[in-house]
Each structure stands twice: as C-alpha cells, then as structure tokens.
Protein backbone atom coordinates (compact mmCIF):
# COMPACT_ATOMS: atom_id res chain seq x y z
CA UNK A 1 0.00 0.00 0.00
CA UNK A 2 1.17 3.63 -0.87
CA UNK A 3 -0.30 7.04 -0.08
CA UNK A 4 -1.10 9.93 -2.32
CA UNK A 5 -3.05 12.82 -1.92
CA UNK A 6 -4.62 11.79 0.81
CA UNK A 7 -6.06 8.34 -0.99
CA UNK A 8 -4.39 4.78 -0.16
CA UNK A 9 -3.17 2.71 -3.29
CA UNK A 10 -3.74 -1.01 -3.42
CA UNK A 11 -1.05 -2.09 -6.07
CA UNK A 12 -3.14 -4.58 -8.98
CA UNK A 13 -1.32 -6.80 -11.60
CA UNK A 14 -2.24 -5.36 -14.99
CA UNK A 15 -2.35 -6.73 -18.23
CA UNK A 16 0.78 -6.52 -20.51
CA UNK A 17 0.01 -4.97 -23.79
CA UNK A 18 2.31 -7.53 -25.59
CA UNK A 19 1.90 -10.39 -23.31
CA UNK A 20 -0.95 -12.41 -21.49
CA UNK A 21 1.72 -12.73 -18.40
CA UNK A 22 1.23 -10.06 -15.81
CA UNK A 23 3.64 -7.38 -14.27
CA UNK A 24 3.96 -6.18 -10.66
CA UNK A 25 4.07 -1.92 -10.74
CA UNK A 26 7.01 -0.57 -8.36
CA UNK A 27 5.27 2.76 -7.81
CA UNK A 28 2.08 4.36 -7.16
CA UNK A 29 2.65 6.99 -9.97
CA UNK A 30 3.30 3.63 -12.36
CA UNK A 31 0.12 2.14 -11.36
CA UNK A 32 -1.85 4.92 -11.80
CA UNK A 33 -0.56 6.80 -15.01
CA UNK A 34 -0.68 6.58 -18.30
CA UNK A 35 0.85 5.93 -21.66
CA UNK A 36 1.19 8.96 -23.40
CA UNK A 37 0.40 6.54 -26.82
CA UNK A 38 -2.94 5.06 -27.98
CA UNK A 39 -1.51 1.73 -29.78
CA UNK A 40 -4.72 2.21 -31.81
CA UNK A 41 -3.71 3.36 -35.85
CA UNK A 42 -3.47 6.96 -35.56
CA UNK A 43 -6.15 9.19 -37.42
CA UNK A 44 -4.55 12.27 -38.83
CA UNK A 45 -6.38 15.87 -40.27
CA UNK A 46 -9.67 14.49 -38.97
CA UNK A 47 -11.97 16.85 -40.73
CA UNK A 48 -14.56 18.15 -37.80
CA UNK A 49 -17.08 17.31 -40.57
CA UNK A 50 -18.09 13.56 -39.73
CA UNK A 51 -17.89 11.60 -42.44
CA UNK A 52 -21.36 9.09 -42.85
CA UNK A 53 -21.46 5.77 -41.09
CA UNK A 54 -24.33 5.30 -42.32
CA UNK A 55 -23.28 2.20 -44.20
CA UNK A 56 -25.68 -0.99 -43.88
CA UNK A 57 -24.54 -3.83 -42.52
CA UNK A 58 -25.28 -6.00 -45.70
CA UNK A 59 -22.21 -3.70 -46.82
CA UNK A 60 -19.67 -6.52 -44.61
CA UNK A 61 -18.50 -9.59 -44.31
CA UNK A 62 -20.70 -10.43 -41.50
CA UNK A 63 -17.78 -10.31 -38.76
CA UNK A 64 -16.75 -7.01 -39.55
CA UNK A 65 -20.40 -5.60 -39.79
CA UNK A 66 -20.71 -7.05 -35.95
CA UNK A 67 -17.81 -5.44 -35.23
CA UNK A 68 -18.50 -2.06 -36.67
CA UNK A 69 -22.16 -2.60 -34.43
CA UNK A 70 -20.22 -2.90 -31.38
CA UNK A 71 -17.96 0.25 -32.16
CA UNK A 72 -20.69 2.11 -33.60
CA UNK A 73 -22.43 1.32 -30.45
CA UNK A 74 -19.85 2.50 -28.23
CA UNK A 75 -19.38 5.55 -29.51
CA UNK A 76 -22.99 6.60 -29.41
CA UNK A 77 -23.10 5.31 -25.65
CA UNK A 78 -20.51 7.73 -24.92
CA UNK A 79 -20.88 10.76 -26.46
CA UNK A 80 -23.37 11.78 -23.72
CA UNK A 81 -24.24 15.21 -25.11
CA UNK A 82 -25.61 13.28 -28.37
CA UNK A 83 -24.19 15.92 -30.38
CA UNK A 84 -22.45 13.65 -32.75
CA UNK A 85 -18.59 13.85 -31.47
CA UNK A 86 -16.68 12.44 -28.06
CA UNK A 87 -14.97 15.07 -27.07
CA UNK A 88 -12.81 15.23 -23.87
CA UNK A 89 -16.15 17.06 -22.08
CA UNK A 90 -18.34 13.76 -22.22
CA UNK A 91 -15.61 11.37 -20.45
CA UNK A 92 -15.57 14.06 -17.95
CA UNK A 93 -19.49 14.16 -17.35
CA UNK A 94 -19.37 10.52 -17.80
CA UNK A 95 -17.02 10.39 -14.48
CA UNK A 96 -18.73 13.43 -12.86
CA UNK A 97 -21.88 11.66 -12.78
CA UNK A 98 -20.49 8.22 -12.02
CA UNK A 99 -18.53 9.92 -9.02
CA UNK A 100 -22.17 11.45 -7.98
CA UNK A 101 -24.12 8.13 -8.67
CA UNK A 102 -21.31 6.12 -5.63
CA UNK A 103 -21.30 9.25 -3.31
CA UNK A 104 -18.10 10.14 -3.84
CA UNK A 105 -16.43 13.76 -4.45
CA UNK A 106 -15.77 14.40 -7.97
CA UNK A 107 -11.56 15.37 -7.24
CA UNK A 108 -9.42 16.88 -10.17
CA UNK A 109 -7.19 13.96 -9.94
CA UNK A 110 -10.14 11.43 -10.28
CA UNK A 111 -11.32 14.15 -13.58
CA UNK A 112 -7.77 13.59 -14.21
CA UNK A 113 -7.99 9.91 -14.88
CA UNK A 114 -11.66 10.16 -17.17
CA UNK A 115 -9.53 12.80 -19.00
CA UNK A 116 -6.75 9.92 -19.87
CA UNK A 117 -9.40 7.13 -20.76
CA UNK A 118 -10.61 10.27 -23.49
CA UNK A 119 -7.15 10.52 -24.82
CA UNK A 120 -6.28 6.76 -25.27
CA UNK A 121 -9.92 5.37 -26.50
CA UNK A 122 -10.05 8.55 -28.97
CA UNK A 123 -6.73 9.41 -29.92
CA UNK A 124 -5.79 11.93 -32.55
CA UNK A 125 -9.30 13.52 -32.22
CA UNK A 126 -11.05 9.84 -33.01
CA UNK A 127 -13.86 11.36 -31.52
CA UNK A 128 -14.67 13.77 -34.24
CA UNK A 129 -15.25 11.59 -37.03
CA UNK A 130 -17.15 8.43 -36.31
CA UNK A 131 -16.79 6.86 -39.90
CA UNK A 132 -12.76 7.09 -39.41
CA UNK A 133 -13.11 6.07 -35.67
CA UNK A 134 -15.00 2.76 -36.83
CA UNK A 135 -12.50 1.68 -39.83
CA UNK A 136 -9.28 2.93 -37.40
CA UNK A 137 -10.77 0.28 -34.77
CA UNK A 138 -11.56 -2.34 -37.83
CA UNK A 139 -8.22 -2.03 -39.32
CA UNK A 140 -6.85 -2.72 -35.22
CA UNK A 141 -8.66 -5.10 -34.92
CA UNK A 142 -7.42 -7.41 -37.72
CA UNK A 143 -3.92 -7.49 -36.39
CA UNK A 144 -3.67 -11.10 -34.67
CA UNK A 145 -4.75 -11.64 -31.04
CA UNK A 146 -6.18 -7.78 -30.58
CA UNK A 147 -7.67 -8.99 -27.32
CA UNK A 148 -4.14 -9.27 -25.81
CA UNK A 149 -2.38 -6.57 -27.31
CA UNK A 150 -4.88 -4.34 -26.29
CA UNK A 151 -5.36 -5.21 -22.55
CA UNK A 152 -2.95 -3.12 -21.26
CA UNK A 153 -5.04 0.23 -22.38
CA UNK A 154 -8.28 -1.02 -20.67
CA UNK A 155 -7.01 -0.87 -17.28
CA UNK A 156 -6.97 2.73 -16.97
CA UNK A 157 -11.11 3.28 -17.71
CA UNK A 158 -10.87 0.03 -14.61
CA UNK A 159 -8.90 3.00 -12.76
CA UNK A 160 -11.46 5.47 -13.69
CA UNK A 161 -14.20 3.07 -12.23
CA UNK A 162 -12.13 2.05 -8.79
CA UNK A 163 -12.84 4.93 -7.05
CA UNK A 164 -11.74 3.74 -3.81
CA UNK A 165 -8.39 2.72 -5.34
CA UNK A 166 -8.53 -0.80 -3.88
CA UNK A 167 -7.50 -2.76 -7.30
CA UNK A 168 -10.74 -3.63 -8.02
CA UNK A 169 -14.36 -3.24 -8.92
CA UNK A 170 -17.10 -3.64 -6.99
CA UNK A 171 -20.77 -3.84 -8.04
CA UNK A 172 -21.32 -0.40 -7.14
CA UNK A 173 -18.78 0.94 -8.90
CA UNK A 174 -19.56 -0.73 -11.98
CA UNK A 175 -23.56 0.05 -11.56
CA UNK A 176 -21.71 3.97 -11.37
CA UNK A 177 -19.89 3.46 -14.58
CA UNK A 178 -22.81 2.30 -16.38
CA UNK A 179 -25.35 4.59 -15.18
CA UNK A 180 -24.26 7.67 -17.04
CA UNK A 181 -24.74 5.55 -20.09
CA UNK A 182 -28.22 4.99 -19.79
CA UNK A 183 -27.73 0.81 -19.69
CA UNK A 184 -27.33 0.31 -15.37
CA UNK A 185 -31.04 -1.60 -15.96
CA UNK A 186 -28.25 -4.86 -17.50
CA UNK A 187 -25.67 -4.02 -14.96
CA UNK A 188 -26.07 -7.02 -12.79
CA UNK A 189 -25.99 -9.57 -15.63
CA UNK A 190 -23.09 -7.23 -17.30
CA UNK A 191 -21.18 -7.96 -13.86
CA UNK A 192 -21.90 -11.30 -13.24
CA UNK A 193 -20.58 -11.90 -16.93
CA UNK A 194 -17.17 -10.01 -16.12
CA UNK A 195 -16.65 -11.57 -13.03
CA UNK A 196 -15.50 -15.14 -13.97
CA UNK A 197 -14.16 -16.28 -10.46
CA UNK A 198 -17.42 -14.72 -8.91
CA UNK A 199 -15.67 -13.46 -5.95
CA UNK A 200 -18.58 -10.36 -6.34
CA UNK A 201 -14.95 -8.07 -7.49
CA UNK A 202 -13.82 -7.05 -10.92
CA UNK A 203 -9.98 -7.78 -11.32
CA UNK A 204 -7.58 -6.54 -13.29
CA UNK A 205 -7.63 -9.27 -15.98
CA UNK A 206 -11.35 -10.16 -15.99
CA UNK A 207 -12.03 -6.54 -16.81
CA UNK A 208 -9.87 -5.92 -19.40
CA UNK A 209 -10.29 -9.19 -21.17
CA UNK A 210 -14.12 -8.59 -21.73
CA UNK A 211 -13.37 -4.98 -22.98
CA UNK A 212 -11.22 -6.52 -25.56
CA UNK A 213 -13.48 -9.08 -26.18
CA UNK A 214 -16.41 -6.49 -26.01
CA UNK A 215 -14.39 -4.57 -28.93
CA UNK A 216 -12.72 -7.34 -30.49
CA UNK A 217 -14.78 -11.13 -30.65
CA UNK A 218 -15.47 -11.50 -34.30
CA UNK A 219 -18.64 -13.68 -33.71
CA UNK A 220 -21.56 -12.94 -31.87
CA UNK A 221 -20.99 -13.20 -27.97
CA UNK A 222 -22.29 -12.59 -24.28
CA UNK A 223 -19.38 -9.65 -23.99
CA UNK A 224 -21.10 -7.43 -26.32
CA UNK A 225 -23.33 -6.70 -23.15
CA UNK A 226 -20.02 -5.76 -21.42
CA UNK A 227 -21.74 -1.77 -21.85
CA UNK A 228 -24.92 -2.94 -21.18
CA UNK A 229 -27.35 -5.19 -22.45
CA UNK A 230 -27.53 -4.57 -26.58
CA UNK A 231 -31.15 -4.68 -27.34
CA UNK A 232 -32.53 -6.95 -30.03
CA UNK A 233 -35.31 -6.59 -32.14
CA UNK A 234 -38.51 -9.12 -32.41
CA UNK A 235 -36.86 -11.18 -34.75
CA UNK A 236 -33.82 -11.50 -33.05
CA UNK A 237 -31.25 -9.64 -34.50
C-alpha cells in the first residue's frame, strides 16, 4: 500500500500490452498513469465534418459488420451530449456523474484519470469523425490476437471506475460506470458476466479481457453486453 493525496493505493497486476503474463508496478505513480500513446492506428487531419457511417450492414463480411455494431455502439453510448462527437467534455461528465451516482467527491485527480481514458480510446481527435473512428478500430482489430495486445489500455477506464483505489471493482462501482450511459437496468448480468471467479470483485484481468473481447470477438458473444445489455429486435437480431 502507498499514499497519495490523501487516498491509499492497493497495487493490482495489470495486463501486458504484448503479453498475457502479468507485471507487478514498483510505484504508485506507475500504477496509476498513463501511456502517453494510444496503440490504436493513428487518425490524422480528422476533418470536424463527420464523415457518414451510415453504411448498412449487408455492406460486410458479416464479422466485420458485428464489429462495426459494437464500435458504432460504443461511440454513441458515450458521447453523452448526443451531439455527434466524443470530445474530452463527455468522459468528464461521464465520471462526474459516475462519481455522484457512488457518493463520492468528484476530485481533479479522479477528472484527471476520465480525462486519460478520453485521450487513449479517442486518440488523434477519433472522436470527431465516427466513420474514421470505426474503420481505425476495424483495421486494429485485424492485427492477430487484438484482445491481448490491447489489454494493457483497458485498465486505466478500470482506474477510472475504482474509485476507492482498492485494485478492483465492486458492483457499485460498476452500476456507477454504467449509469451515465443509460444501460445500469443490464448491470447485474453485465457484472456477473465479467466476473469469472465470482468473488462479487472485478480484477484486473477479468475486466480488461471482456473490454477486448467487447471490442474485439469477431462472432456474436455474451461480452457485447459488457456496456450494457444490446437490445434486439422481435426477430432477433
């Protein structure tokens, strides 16, 4: 345990970007920052006129057009202003109200960590151009094992959600995270799914593994309700 700012630091393993093995941090400021890189491709001169996702999915192969879903889902989720961009502002609501939603004080250093999940999930100003932000993620996500590679950069949004800094996620917490997004109504069964040892915590590894998978699994499965239950029509689909 280390102290900082007043708050005590449980040290968690965390996910290698390059590895499935996991390292030990040495310091509190290790644990807790971040890369300064998105190891997503990098989107350069995004115009901040969007260019149209409005492709259907008959337009894919069918595992890239449930992959593009899943993105294209994402994105809307968080751009909580619905104005058609994630900007920096709606990771920092998205925390301000998941803060509020625990009881917990909204702190500049716990802003400070929402702001880093922004800068790594949306890179390069990702956010302003959702057709780009969808075929950067697609062209990631055919590289081989994605899951893995990308494990490393889930762990700070885990951060984000640990608000008592004890290394992992509790119910609560993860009701919190969700809430903002308007899909806490699946957060039990979105929990329960995470939490493969059942131990009623989110570690480390469980969490970041079904973010990659929620991102990355090519076929249809239970982690694309990692953000909350996806809702399917009558017929199934």
């Amino acid at each position: 345990l280390e102290r900082s700012h007043g708050r005590t630091y449980r040290h968690n393993r965390f996910i290698s970007a390059t590895s499935s093995a996991f390292t030990q941090p040495t310091t509190t400021a290790e644990f807790y920052s971040v890369a300064s890189f998105s190891p997503f491709p990098p989107i350069n001169k995004l115009s901040l006129t969007p260019t149209d996702p409005s492709s259907s999915k008959s337009d894919f192969p069918p595992e890239e057009a449930y992959r593009r879903s899943k993105v294209s889902r994402f994105f809307d989720l968080v751009d909580l202003n619905k104005d058609g961009a994630v900007e920096e502002e709606d990771f920092i609501e998205w925390g301000r109200q998941a803060a509020k939603c625990v009881g917990v004080e909204y702190t500049p250093e716990l802003a400070g960590l929402w702001k880093n999940c922004y800068r790594i999930y949306f890179a390069d100003n990702a956010g302003y151009d959702k057709g780009k932000y969808l075929q950067a993620m697609i062209d990631w996500s055919n590289m081989d094992n994605p899951v893995a590679m990308c494990a490393e950069i889930n762990i700070p949004l885990m951060k984000a959600i640990d608000v008592n800094a004890d290394g992992v996620v509790s119910y609560e917490e993860f009701y919190a995270f969700l809430k903002p997004l308007g899909t806490e109504d699946s957060a039990r069964e979105a929990f329960d799914l995470i939490d493969l040892d059942g131990n009623g915590t989110l570690d480390a590894k469980e969490f970041a593994e079904a973010c990659g998978r929620y991102f990355w699994d090519k076929e249809e499965s239970p982690y694309e309700n990692v953000f909350g239950r996806i809702p399917k029509s009558s017929d199934g689909n």
